[in-house]
C-alpha atoms as a PDB file:
ATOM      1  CA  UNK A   1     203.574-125.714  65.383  1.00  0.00           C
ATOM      2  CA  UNK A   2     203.956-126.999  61.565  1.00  0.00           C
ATOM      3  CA  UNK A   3     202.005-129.916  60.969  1.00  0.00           C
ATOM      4  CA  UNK A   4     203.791-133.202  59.770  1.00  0.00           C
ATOM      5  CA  UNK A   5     205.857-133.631  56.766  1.00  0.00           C
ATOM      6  CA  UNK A   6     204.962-135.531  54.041  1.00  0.00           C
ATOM      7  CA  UNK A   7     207.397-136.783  51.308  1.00  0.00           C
ATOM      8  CA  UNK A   8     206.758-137.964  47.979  1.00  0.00           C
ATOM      9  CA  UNK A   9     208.208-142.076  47.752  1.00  0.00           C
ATOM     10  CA  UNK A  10     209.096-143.901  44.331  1.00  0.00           C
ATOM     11  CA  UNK A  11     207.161-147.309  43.996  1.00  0.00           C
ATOM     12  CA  UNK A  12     210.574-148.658  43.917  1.00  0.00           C
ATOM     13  CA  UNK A  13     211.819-147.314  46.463  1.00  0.00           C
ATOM     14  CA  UNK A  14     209.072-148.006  48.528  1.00  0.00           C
ATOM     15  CA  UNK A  15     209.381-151.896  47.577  1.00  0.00           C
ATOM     16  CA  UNK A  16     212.839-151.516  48.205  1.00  0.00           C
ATOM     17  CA  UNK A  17     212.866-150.316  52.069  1.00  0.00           C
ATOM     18  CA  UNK A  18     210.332-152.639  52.571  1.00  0.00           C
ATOM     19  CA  UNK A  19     212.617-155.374  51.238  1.00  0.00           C
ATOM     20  CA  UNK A  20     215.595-153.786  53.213  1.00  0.00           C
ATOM     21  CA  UNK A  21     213.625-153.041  56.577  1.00  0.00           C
ATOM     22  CA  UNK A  22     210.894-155.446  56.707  1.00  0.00           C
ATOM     23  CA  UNK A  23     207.686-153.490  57.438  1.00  0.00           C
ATOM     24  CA  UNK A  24     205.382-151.943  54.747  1.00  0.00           C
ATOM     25  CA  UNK A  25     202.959-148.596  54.696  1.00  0.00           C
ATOM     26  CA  UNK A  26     199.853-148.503  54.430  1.00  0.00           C
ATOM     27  CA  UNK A  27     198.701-147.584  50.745  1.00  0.00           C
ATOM     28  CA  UNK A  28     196.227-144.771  50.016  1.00  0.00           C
ATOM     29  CA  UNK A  29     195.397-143.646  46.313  1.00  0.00           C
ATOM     30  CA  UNK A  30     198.383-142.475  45.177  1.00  0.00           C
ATOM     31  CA  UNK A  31     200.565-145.522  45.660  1.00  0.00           C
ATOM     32  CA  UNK A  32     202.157-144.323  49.005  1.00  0.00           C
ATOM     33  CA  UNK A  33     201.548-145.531  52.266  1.00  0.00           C
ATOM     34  CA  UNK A  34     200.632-142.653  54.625  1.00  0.00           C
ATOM     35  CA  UNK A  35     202.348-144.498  57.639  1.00  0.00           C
ATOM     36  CA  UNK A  36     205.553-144.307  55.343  1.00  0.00           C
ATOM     37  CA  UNK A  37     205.549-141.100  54.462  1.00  0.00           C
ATOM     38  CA  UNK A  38     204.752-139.950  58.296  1.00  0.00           C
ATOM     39  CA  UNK A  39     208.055-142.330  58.759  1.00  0.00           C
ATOM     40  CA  UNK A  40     210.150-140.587  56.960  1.00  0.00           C
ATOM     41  CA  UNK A  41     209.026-136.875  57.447  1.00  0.00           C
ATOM     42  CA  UNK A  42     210.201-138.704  61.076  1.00  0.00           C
ATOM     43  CA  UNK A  43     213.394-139.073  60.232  1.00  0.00           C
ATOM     44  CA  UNK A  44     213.538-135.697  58.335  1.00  0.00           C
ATOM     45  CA  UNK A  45     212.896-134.760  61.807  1.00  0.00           C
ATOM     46  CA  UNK A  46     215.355-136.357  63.484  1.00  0.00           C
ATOM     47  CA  UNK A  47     218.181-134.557  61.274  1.00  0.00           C
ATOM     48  CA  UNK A  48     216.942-131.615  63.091  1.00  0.00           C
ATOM     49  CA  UNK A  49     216.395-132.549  66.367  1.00  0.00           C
ATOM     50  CA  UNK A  50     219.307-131.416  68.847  1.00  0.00           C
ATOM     51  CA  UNK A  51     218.525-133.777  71.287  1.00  0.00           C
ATOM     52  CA  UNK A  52     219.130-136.661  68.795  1.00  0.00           C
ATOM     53  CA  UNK A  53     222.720-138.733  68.988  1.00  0.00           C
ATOM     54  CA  UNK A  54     224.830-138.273  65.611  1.00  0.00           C
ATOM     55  CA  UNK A  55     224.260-142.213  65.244  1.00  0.00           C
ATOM     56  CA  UNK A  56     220.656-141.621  64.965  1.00  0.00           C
ATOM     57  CA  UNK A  57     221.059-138.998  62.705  1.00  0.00           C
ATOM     58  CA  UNK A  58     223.114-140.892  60.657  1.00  0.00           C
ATOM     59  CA  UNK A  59     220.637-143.226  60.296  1.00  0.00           C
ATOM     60  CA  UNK A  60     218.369-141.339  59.332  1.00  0.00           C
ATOM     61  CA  UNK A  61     220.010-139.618  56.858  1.00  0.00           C
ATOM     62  CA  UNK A  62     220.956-143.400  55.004  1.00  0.00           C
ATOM     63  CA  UNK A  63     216.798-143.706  55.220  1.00  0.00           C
ATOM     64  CA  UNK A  64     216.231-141.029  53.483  1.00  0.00           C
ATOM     65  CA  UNK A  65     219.010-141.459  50.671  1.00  0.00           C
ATOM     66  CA  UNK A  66     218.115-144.915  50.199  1.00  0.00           C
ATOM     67  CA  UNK A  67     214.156-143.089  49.231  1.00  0.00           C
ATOM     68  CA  UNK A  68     216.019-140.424  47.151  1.00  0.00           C
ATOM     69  CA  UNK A  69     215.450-137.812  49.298  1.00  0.00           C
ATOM     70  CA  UNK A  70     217.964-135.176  49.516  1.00  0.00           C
ATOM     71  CA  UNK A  71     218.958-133.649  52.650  1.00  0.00           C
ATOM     72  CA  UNK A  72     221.562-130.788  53.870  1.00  0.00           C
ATOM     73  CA  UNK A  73     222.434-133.534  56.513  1.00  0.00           C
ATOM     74  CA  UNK A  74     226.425-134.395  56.876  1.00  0.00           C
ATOM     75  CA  UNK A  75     227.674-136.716  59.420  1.00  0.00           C
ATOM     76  CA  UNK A  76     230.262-135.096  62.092  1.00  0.00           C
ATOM     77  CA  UNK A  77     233.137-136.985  60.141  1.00  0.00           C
ATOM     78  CA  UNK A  78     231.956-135.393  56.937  1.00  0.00           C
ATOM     79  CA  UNK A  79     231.612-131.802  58.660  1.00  0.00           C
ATOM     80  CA  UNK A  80     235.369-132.272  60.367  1.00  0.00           C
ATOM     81  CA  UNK A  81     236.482-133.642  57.025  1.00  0.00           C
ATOM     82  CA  UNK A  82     235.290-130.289  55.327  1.00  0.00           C
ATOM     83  CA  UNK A  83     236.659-128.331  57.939  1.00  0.00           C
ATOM     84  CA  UNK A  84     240.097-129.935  56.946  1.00  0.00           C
ATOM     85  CA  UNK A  85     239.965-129.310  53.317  1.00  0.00           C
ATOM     86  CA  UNK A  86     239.175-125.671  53.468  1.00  0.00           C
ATOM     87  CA  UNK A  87     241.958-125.456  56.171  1.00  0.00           C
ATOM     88  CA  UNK A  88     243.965-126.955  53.288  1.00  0.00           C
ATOM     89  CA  UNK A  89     242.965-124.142  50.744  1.00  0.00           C
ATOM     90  CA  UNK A  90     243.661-121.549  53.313  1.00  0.00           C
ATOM     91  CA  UNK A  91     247.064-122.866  54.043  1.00  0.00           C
ATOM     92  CA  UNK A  92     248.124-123.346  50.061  1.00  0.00           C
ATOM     93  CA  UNK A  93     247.660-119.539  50.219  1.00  0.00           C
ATOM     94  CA  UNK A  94     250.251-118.570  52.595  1.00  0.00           C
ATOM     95  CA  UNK A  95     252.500-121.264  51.559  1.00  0.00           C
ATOM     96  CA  UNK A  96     255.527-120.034  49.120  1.00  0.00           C
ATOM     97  CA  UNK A  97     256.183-123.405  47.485  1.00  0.00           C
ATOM     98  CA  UNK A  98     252.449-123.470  46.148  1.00  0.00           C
ATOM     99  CA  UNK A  99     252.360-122.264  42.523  1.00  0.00           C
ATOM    100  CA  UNK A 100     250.029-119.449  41.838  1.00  0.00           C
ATOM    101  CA  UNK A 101     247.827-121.609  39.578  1.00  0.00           C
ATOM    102  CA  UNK A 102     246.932-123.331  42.516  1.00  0.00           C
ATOM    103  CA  UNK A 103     246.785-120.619  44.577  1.00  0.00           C
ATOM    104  CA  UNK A 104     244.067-119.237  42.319  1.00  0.00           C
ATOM    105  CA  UNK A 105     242.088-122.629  42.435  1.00  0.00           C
ATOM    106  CA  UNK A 106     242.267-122.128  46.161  1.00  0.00           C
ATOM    107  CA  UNK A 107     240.984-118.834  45.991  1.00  0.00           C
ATOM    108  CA  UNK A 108     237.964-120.110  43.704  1.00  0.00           C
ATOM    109  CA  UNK A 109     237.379-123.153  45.595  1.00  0.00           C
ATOM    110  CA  UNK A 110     237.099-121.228  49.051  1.00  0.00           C
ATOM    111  CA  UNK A 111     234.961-118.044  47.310  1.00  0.00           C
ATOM    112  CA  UNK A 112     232.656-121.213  46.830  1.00  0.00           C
ATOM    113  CA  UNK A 113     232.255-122.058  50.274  1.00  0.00           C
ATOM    114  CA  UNK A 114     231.897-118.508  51.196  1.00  0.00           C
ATOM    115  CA  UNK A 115     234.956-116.949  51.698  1.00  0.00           C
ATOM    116  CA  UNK A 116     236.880-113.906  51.086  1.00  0.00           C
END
């Protein structure tokens, strides 16, 4: 089993969750409070965890953005909301009134997102 996650926090950003949330880390000698940066590798895990609700997730995700940290994370609305604009590209393809011009952007567009 991996040990815990730790995650690099901005002074500023660590002044501003504490603003926004109310609690504070505990500072060591770089400037980061270890009980922070176990927080958030916690909600790093919590994108991952299966048994977590989407709201949770969500949540977590907004932690983690408002500390700059970048994840691979998108909501369910996001993911059905991708899964509408590639259906989108696909249809422009099949679709005679669609000029070719666009037809080729749709072709880029979904040999971007890994298709044929």
């Amino acid at each position: 089993m991996p040990g815990p996650t730790y995650v690099t926090v901005r002074d500023e950003d660590k002044h501003e969750h504490e603003n926004n949330h109310g609690h504070k880390g505990q500072t060591h000698q770089h400037g980061y409070g270890e009980h922070e940066n176990r927080q958030l590798g916690g909600y790093k895990s919590t994108l991952h965890n299966p048994n977590t609700s989407p709201e949770a997730k969500d949540h977590a995700a907004e932690v983690l953005a408002e500390h700059g940290i970048k994840t691979d994370y998108q909501s369910k609305e996001a993911q059905l909301h991708e899964h509408h604009v590639i259906g989108g590209y696909k249809s422009a393809l099949h679709n005679p009134k669609v000029s070719e011009e666009a037809k080729e952007h749709a072709k880029e567009v979904l040999k971007e997102h890994g298709f044929n």
